[in-house]
C-alpha atoms as a PDB file:
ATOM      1  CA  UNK A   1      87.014 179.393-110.519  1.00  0.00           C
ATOM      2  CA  UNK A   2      89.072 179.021-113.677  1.00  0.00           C
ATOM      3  CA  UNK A   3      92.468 180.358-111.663  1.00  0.00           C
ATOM      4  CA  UNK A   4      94.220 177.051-110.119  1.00  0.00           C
ATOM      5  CA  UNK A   5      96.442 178.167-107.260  1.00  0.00           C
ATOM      6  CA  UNK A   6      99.221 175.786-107.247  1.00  0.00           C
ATOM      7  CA  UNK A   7     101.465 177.581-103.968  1.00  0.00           C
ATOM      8  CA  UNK A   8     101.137 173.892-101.947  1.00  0.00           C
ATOM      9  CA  UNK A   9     102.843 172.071-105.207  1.00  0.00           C
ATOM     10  CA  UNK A  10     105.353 174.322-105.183  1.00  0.00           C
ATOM     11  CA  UNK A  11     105.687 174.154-101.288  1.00  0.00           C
ATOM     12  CA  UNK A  12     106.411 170.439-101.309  1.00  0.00           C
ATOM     13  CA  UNK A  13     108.949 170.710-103.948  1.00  0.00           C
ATOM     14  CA  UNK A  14     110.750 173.210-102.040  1.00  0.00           C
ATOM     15  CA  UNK A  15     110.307 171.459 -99.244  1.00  0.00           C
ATOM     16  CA  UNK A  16     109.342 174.737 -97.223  1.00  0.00           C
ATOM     17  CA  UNK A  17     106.291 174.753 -94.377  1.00  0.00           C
ATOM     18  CA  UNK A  18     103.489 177.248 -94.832  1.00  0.00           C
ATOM     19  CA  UNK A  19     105.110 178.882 -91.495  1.00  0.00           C
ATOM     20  CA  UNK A  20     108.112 179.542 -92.897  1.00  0.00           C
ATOM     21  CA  UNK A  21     106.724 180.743 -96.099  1.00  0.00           C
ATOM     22  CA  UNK A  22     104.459 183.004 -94.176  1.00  0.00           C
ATOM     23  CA  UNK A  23     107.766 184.378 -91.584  1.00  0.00           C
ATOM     24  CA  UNK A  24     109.993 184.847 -94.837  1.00  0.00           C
ATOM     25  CA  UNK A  25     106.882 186.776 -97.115  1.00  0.00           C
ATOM     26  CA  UNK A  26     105.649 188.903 -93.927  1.00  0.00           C
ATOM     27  CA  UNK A  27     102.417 187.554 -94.120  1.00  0.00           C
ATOM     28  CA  UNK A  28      99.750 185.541 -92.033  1.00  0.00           C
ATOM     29  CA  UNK A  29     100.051 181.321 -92.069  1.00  0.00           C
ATOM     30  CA  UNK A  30      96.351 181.998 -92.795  1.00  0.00           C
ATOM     31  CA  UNK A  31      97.256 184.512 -95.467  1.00  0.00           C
ATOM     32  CA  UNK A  32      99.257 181.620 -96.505  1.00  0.00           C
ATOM     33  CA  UNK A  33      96.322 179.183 -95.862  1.00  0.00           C
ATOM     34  CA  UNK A  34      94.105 181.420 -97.878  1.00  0.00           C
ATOM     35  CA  UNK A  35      96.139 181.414-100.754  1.00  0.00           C
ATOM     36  CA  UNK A  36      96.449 177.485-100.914  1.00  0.00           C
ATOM     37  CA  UNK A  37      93.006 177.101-100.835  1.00  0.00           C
ATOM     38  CA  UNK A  38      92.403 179.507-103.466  1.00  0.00           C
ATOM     39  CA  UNK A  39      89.825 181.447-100.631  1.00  0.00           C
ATOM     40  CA  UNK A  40      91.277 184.758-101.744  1.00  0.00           C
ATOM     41  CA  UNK A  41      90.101 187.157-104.598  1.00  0.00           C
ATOM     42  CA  UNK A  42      93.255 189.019-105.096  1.00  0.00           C
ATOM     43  CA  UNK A  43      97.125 188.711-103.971  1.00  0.00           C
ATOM     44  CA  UNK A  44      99.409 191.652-104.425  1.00  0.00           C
ATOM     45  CA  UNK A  45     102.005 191.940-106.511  1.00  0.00           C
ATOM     46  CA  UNK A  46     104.291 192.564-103.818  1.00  0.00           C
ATOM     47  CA  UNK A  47     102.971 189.769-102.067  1.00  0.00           C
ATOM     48  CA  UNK A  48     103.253 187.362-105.570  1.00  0.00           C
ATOM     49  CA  UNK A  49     106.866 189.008-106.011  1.00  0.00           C
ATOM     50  CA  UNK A  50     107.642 187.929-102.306  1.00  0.00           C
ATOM     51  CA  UNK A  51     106.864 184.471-102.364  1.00  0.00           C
ATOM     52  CA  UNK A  52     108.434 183.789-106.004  1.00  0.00           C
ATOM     53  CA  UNK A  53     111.635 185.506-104.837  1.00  0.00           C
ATOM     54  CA  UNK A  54     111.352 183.018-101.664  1.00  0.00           C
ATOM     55  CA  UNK A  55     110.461 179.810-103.345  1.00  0.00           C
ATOM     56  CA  UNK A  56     112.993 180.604-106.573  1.00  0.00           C
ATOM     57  CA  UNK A  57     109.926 179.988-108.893  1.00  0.00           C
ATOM     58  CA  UNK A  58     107.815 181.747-111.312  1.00  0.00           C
ATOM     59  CA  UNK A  59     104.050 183.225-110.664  1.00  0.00           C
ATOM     60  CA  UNK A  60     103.648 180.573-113.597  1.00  0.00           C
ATOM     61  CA  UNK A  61     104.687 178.015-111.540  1.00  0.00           C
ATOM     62  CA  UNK A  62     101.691 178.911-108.551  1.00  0.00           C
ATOM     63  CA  UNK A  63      99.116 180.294-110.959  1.00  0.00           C
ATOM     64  CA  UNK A  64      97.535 178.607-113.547  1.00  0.00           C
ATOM     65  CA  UNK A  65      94.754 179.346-115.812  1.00  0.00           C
ATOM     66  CA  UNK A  66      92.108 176.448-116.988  1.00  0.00           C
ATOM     67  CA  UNK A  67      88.916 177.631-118.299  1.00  0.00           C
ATOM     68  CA  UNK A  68      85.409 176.821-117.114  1.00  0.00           C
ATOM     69  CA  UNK A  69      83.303 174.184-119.626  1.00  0.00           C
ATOM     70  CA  UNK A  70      80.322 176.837-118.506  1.00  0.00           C
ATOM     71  CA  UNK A  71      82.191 179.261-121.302  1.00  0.00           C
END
């Protein structure tokens, strides 16, 4: 999948736990886990919005783009 999802680099910088990114966004550690893993097909902006505002970053900074060599 060309879409990197970057949320457990950002994590570590933070220094924040999955759990207390999931109690502070409203969502599910496996929401959270999900997400990570890159297991989802879709996040909310909402959701996007709420973990940016709670990690001070950028959807830049947990999203990333790199194409497929299959192109």
């Amino acid at each position: 999948m060309p879409i990197i999802v970057d949320l457990d680099v950002m994590l570590a910088r933070r220094k924040v736990k999955s759990r207390q990114l999931a109690e502070i966004v409203g969502i599910s550690e496996v929401n959270i886990s999900q997400l990570k893993t890159g297991k989802v097909h879709g996040v909310r902006f909402s959701t996007l919005e709420a973990i940016c505002r709670a990690l001070d970053c950028q959807p830049g900074d947990i999203l990333r783009y790199e194409p497929s060599d299959a192109s």
